[in-house]
Protein backbone atom coordinates (compact mmCIF):
# COMPACT_ATOMS: atom_id res chain seq x y z
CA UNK A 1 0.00 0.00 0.00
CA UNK A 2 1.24 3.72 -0.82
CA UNK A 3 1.59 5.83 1.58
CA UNK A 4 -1.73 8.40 2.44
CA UNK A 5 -1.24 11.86 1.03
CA UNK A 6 -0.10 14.21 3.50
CA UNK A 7 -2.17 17.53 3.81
CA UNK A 8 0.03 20.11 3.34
CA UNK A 9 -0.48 23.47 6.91
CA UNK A 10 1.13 25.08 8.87
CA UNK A 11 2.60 23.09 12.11
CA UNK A 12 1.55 24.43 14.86
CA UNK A 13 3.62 22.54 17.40
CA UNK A 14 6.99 24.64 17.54
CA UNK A 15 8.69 21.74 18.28
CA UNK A 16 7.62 19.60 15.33
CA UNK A 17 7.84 22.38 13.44
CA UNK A 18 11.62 23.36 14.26
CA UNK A 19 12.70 19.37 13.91
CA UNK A 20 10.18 19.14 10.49
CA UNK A 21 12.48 22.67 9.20
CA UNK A 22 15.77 21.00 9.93
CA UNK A 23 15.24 17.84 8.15
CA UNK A 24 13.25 19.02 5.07
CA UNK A 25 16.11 21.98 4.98
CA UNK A 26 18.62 19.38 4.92
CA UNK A 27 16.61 17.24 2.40
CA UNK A 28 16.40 20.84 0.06
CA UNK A 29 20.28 21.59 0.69
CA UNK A 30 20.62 18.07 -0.57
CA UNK A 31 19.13 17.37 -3.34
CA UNK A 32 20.44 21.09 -4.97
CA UNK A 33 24.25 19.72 -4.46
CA UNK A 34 22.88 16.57 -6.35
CA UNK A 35 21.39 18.69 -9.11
CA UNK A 36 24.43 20.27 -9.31
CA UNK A 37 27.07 17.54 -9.72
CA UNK A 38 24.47 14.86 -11.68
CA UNK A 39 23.16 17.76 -14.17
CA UNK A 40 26.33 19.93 -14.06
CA UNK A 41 23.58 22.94 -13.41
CA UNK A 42 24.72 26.18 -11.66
CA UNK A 43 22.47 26.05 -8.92
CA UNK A 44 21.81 28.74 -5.95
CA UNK A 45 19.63 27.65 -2.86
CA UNK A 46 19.14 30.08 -0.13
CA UNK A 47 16.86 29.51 2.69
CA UNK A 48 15.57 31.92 5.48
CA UNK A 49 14.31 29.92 9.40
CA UNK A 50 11.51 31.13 11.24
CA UNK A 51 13.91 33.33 13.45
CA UNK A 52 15.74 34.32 10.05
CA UNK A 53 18.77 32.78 10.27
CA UNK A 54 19.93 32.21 6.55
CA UNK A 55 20.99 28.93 5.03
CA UNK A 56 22.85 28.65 1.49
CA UNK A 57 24.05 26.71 -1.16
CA UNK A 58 25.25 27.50 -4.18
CA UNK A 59 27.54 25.29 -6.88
CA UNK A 60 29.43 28.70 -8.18
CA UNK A 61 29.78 32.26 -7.18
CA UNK A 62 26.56 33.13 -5.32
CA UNK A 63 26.57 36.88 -6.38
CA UNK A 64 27.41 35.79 -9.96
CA UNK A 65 24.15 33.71 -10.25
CA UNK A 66 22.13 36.07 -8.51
CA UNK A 67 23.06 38.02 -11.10
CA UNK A 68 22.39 36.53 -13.95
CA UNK A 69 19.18 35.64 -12.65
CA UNK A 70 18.53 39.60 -12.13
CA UNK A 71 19.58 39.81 -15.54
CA UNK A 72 17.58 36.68 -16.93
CA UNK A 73 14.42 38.27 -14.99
CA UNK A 74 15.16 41.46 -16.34
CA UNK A 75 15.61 43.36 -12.36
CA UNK A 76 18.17 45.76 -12.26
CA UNK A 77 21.79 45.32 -10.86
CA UNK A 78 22.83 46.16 -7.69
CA UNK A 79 25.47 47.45 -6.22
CA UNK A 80 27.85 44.20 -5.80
CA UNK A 81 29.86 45.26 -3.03
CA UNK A 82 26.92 47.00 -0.97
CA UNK A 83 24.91 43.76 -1.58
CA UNK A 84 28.12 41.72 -0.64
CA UNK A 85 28.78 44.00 2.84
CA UNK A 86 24.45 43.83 3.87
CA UNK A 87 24.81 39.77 3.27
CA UNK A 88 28.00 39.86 5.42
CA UNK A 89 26.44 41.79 8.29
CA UNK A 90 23.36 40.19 8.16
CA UNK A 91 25.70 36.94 8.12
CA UNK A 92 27.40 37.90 11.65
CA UNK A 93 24.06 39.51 12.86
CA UNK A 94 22.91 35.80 12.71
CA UNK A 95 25.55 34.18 14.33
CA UNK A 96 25.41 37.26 17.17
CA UNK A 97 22.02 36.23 18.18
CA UNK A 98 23.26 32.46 18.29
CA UNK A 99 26.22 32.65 19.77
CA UNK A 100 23.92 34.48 22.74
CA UNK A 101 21.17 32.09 22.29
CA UNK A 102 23.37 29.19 23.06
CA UNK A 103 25.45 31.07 25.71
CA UNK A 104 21.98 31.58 27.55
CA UNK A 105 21.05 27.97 26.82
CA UNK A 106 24.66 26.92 28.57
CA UNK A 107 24.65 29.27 31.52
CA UNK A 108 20.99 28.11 32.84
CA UNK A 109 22.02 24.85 32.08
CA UNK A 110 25.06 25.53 34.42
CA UNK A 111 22.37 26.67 37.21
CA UNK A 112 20.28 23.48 36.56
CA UNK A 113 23.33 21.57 37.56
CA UNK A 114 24.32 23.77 40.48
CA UNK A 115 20.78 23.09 41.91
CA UNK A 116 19.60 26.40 40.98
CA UNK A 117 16.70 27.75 38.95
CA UNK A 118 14.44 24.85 38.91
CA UNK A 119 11.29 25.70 38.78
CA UNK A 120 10.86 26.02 35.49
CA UNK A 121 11.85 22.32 34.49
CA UNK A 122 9.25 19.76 34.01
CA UNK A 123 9.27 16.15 35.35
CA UNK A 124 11.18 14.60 31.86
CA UNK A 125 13.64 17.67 32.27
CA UNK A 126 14.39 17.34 35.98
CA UNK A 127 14.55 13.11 35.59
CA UNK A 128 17.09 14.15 32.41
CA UNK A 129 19.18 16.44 34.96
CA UNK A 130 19.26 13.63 37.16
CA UNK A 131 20.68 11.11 35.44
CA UNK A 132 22.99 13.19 33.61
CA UNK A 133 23.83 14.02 37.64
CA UNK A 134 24.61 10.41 38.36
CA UNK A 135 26.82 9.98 35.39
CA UNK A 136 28.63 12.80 36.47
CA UNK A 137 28.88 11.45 40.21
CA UNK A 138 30.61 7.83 38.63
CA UNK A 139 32.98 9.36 36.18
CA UNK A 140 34.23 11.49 39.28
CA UNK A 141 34.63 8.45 41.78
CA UNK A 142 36.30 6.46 38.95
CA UNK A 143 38.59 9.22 38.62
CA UNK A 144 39.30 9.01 42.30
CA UNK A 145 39.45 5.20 42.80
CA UNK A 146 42.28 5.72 39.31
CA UNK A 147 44.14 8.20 41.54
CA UNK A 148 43.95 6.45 44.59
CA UNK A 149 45.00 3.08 43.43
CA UNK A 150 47.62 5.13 41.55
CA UNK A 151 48.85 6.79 44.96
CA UNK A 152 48.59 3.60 46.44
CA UNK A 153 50.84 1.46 43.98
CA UNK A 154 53.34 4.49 43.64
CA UNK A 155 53.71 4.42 48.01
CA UNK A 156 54.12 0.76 47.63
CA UNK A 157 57.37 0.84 45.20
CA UNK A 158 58.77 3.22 47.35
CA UNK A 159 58.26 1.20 50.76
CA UNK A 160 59.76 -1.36 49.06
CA UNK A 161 62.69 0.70 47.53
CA UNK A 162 63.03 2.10 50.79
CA UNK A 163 63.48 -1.33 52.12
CA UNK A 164 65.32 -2.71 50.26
CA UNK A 165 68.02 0.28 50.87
CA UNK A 166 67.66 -0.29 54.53
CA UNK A 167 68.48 -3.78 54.31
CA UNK A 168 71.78 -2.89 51.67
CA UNK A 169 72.86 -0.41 54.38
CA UNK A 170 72.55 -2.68 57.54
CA UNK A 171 74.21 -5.66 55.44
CA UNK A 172 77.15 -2.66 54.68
CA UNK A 173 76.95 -1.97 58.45
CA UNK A 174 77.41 -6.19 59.49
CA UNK A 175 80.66 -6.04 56.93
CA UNK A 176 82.16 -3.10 58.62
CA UNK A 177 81.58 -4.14 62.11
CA UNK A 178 82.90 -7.59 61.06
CA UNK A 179 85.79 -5.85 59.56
CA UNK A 180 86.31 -3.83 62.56
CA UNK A 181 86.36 -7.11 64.64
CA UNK A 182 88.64 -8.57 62.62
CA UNK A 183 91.22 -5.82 63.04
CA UNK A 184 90.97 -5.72 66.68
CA UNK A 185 91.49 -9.26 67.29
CA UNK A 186 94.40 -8.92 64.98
CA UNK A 187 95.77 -6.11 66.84
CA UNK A 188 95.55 -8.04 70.06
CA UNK A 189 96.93 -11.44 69.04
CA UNK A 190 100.25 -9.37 67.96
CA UNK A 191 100.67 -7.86 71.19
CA UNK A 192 100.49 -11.05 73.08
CA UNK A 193 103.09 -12.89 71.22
CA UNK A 194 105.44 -9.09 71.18
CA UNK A 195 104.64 -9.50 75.14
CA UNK A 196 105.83 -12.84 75.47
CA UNK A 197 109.46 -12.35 74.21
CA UNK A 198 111.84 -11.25 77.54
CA UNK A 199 112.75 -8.28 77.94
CA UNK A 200 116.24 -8.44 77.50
CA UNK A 201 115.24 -9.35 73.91
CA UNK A 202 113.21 -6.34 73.14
């Protein structure tokens, strides 16, 4: 069986209608790169979001095909750099208000984590924050059982290095009190006999 025709209206679930942009977006961005390289067509997409954010593709110059569609169309020219400079600050104007979207987006997520600023989460969003939470809670004991055992191995090899010294020094310490000995009882043994001669003889 095909599939039922789809009635074609406005979403009005932002949600669906944000994830519905991004994927038919990416379906149009698509299929103008294959139109492109299959038909070796010059081909210029440009797309505007709901918030205006622009999205482009184009398989030459952009300007130059705008261009000759002006021309085709019969619109007049404009001027190429001013056109260039408004696309390039409307460009950064974009990314602006993203970059501070997702730097807001970040910093309350921050909050969330630090406990703070709550109330506003539902019960999937807090049960999200609390698992993400625990994950965070294991990595950071298996980083401290790692450093621990770590610590703990490293003490080891040097209790035993340090033993191991000890014993070479008191072995060290046995030879040169045996040495010692050795030399004394020598040192006796030849006074005895140097003792025994008479005197008359010395």
């Amino acid at each position: 069986m095909g599939r039922g025709k789809v009635e074609l209206k406005r979403i009005e679930n932002p949600t669906s209608r944000q994830v519905t942009f991004s994927k038919r977006r990416n379906g149009l961005l698509k299929k103008a790169f294959e139109l492109s390289v299959l038909c070796d067509a010059e081909v210029a997409l440009i797309i505007f979001s709901p918030s205006g954010k622009s999205y482009q593709f184009a398989s030459h110059d952009i300007t130059r095909t705008i261009s000759m569609y002006k021309r085709e169309v019969g619109l007049p020219e404009s001027n190429n750099s001013s056109f260039g400079r408004a696309r390039t600050m409307e460009y950064w104007r974009n990314e602006n208000e993203e970059l501070t979207k997702s730097i807001g987006k970040l910093e309350m997520r921050l909050r969330n984590l630090a406990g703070e600023e709550l109330s506003t989460l539902g019960v999937q969003e807090l049960k999200q924050l609390e698992r993400q939470l625990k994950t965070g809670v294991e990595r950071i004991r298996s980083k401290m059982r790692r450093i621990i055992s770590e610590n703990v191995s490293l003490l080891k090899r040097k209790h035993k290095a340090s033993q191991e010294e000890n014993t070479r020094l008191l072995k060290r310490l046995h030879e040169l009190n045996f040495a010692d000995a050795t030399c004394s009882t020598s040192s006796v043994g030849a006074n005895a006999r140097i003792s025994a001669f008479p005197s008359e003889l010395i």
